[in-house]
PDB file of N, CA and C in Angstrom:
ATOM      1  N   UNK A   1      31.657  38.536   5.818  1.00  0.00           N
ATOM      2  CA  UNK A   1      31.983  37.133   5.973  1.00  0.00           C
ATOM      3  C   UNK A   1      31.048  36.318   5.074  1.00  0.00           C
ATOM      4  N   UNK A   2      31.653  35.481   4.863  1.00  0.00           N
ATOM      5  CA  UNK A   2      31.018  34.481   3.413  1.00  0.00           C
ATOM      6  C   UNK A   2      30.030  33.181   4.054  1.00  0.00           C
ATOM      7  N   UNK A   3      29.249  33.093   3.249  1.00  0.00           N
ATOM      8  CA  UNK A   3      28.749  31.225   4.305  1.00  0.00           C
ATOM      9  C   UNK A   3      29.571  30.339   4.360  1.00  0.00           C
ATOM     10  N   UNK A   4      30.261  30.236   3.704  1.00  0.00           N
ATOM     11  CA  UNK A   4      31.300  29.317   3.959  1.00  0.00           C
ATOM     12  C   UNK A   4      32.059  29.875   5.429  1.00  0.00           C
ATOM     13  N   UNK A   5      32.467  30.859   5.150  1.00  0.00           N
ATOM     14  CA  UNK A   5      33.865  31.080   6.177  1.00  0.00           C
ATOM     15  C   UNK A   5      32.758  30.947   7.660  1.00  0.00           C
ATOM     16  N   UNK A   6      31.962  31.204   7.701  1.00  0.00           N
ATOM     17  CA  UNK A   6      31.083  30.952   8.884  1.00  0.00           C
ATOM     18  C   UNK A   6      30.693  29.573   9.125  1.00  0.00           C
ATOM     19  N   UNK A   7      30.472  29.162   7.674  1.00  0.00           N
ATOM     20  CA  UNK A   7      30.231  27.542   8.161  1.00  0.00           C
ATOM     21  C   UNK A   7      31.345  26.893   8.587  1.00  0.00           C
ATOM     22  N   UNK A   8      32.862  27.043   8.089  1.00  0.00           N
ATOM     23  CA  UNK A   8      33.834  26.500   8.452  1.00  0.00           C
ATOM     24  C   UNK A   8      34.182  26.700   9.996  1.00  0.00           C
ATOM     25  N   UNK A   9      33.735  28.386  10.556  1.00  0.00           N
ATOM     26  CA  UNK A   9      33.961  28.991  11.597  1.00  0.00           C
ATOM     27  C   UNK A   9      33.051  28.024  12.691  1.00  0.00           C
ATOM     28  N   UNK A  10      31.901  27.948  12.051  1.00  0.00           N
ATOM     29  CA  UNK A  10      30.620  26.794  13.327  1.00  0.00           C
ATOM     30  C   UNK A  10      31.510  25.888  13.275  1.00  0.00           C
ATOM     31  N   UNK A  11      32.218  25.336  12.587  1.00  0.00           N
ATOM     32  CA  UNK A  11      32.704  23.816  12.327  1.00  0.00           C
ATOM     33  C   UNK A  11      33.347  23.843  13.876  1.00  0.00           C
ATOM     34  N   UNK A  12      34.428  24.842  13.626  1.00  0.00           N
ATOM     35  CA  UNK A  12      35.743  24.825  14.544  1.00  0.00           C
ATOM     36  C   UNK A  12      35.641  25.768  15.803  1.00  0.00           C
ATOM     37  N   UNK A  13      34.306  26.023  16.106  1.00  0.00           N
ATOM     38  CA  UNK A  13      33.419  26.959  17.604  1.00  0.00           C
ATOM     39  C   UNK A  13      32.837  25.527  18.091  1.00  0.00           C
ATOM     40  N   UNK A  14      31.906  25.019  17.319  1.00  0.00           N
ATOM     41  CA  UNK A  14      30.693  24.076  17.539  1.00  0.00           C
ATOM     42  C   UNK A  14      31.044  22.136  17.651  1.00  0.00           C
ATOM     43  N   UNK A  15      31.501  21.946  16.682  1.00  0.00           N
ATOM     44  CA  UNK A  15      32.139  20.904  16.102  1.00  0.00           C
ATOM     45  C   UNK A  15      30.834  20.141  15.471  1.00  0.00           C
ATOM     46  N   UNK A  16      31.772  19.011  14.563  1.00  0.00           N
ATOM     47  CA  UNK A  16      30.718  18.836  13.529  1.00  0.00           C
ATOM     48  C   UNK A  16      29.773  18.322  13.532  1.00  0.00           C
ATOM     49  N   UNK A  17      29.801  17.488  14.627  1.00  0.00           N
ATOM     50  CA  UNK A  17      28.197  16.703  14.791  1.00  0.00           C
ATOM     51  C   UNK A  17      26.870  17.785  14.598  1.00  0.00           C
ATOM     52  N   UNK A  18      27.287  19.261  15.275  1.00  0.00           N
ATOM     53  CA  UNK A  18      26.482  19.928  15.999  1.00  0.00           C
ATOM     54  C   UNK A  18      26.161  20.405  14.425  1.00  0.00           C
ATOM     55  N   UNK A  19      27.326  21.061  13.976  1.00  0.00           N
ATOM     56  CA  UNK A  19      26.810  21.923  12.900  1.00  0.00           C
ATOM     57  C   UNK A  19      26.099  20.866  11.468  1.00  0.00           C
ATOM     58  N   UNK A  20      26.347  19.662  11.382  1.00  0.00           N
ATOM     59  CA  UNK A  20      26.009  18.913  10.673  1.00  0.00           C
ATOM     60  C   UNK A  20      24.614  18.686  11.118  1.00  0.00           C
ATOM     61  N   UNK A  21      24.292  18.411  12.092  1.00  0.00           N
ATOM     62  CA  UNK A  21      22.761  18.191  12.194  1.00  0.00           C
ATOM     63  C   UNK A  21      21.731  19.473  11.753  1.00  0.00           C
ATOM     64  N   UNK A  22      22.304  20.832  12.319  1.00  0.00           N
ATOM     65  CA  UNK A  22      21.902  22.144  12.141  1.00  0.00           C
ATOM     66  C   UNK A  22      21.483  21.762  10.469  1.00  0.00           C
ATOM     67  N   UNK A  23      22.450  21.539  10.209  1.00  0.00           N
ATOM     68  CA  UNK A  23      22.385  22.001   8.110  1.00  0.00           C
ATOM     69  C   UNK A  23      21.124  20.968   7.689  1.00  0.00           C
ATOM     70  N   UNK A  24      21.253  19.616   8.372  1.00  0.00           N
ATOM     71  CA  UNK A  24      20.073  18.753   7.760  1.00  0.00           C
ATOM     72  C   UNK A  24      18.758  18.835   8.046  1.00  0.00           C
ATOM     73  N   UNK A  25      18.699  19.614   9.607  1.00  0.00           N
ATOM     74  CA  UNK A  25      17.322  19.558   9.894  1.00  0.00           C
ATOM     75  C   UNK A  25      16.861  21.356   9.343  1.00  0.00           C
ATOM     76  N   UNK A  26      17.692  22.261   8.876  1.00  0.00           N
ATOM     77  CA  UNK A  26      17.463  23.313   7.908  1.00  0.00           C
ATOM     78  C   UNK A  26      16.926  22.491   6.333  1.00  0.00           C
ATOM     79  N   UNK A  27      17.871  21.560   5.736  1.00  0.00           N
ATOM     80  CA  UNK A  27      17.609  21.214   5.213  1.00  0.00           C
ATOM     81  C   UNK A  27      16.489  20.582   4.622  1.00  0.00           C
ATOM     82  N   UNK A  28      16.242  19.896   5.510  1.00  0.00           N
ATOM     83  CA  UNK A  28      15.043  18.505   5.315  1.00  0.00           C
ATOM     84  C   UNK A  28      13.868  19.252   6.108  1.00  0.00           C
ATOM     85  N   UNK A  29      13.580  20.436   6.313  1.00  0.00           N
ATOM     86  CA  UNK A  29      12.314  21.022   7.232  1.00  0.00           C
ATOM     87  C   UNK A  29      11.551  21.078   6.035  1.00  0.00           C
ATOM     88  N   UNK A  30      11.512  21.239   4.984  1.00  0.00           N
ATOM     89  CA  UNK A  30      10.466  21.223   3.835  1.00  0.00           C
ATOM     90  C   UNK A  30       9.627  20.266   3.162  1.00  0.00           C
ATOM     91  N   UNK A  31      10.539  18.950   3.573  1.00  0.00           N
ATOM     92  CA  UNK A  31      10.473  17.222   3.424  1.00  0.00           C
ATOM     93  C   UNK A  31       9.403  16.987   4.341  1.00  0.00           C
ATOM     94  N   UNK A  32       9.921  17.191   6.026  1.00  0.00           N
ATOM     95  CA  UNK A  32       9.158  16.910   6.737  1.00  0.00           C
ATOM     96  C   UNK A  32       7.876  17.689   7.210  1.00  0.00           C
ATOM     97  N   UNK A  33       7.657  18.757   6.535  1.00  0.00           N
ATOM     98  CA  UNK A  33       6.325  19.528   6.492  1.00  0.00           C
ATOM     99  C   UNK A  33       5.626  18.578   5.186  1.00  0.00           C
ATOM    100  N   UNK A  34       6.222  18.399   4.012  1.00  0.00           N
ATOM    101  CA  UNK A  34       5.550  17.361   3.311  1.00  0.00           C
ATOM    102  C   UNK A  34       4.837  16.251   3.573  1.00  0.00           C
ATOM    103  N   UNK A  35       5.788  15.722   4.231  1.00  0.00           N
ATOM    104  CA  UNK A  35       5.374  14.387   5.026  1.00  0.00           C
ATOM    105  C   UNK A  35       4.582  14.404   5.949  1.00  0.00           C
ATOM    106  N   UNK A  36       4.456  15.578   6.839  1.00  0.00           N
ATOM    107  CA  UNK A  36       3.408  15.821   7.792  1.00  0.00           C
ATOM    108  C   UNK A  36       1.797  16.100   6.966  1.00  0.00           C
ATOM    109  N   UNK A  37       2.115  16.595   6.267  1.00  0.00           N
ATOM    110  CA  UNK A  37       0.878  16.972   5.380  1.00  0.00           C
ATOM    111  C   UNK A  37       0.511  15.525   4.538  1.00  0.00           C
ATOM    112  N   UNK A  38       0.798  14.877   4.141  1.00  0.00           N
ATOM    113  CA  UNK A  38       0.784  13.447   3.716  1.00  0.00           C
ATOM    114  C   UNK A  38       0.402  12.557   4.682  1.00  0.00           C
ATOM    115  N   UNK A  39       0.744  12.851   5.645  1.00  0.00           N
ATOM    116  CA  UNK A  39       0.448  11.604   6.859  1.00  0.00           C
ATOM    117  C   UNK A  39      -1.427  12.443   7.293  1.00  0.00           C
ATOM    118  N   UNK A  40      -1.481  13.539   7.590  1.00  0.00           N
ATOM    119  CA  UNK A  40      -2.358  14.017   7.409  1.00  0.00           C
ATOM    120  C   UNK A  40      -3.625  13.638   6.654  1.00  0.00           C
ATOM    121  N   UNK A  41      -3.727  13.917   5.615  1.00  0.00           N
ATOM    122  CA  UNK A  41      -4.240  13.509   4.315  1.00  0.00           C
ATOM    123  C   UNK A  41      -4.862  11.904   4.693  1.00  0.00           C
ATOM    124  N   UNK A  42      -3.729  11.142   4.657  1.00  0.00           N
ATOM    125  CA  UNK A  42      -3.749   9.777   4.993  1.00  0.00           C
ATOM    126  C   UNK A  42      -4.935   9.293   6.185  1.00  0.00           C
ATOM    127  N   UNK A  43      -4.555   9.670   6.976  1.00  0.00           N
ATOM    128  CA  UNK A  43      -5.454  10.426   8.356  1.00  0.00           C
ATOM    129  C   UNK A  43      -6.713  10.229   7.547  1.00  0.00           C
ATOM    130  N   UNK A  44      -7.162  11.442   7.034  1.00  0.00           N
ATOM    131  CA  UNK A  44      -8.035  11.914   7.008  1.00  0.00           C
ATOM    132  C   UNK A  44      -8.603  10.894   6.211  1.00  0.00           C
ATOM    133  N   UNK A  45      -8.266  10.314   4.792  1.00  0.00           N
ATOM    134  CA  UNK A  45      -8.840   9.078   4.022  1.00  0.00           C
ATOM    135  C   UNK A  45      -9.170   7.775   4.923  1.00  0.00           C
ATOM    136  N   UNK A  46      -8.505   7.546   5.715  1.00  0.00           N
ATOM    137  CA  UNK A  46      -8.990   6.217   6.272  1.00  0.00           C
ATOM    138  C   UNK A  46      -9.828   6.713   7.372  1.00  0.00           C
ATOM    139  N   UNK A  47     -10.440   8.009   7.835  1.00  0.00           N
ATOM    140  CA  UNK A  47     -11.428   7.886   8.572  1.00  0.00           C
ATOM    141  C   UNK A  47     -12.568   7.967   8.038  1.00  0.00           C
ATOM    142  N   UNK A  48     -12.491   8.631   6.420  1.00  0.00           N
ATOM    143  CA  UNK A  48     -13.321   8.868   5.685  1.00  0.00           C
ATOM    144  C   UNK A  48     -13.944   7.960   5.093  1.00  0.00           C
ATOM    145  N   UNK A  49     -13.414   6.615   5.468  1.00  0.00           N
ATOM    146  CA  UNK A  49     -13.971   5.061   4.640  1.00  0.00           C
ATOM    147  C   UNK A  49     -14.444   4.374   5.942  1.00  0.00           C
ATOM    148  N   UNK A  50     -14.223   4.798   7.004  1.00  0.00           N
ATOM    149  CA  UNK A  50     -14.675   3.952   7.801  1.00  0.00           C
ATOM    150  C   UNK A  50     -16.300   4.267   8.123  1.00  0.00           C
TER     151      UNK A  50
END
């Protein structure tokens, strides 16, 4: 079975809200480890001036 035919298959098991969120927060988990590490950082500079 192909990713597609499985993704089409979640579509029409799951429906799309479900499988649509699945794909973005797969998606965007690399963004928001970025951003966690950035906010971090950030963190860490403004305690470092105080």
């Amino acid at each position: 079975m192909t990713p597609f035919e499985m993704f089409s298959a979640s579509i029409g098991n799951f429906g799309f809200p479900l499988v649509l969120s699945i794909y973005l927060l797969i998606r965007f988990e690399k963004r928001i480890e970025t951003l966690t590490s950035a906010i971090y950082e950030l963190m860490q500079a403004v305690d470092k001036d105080k």
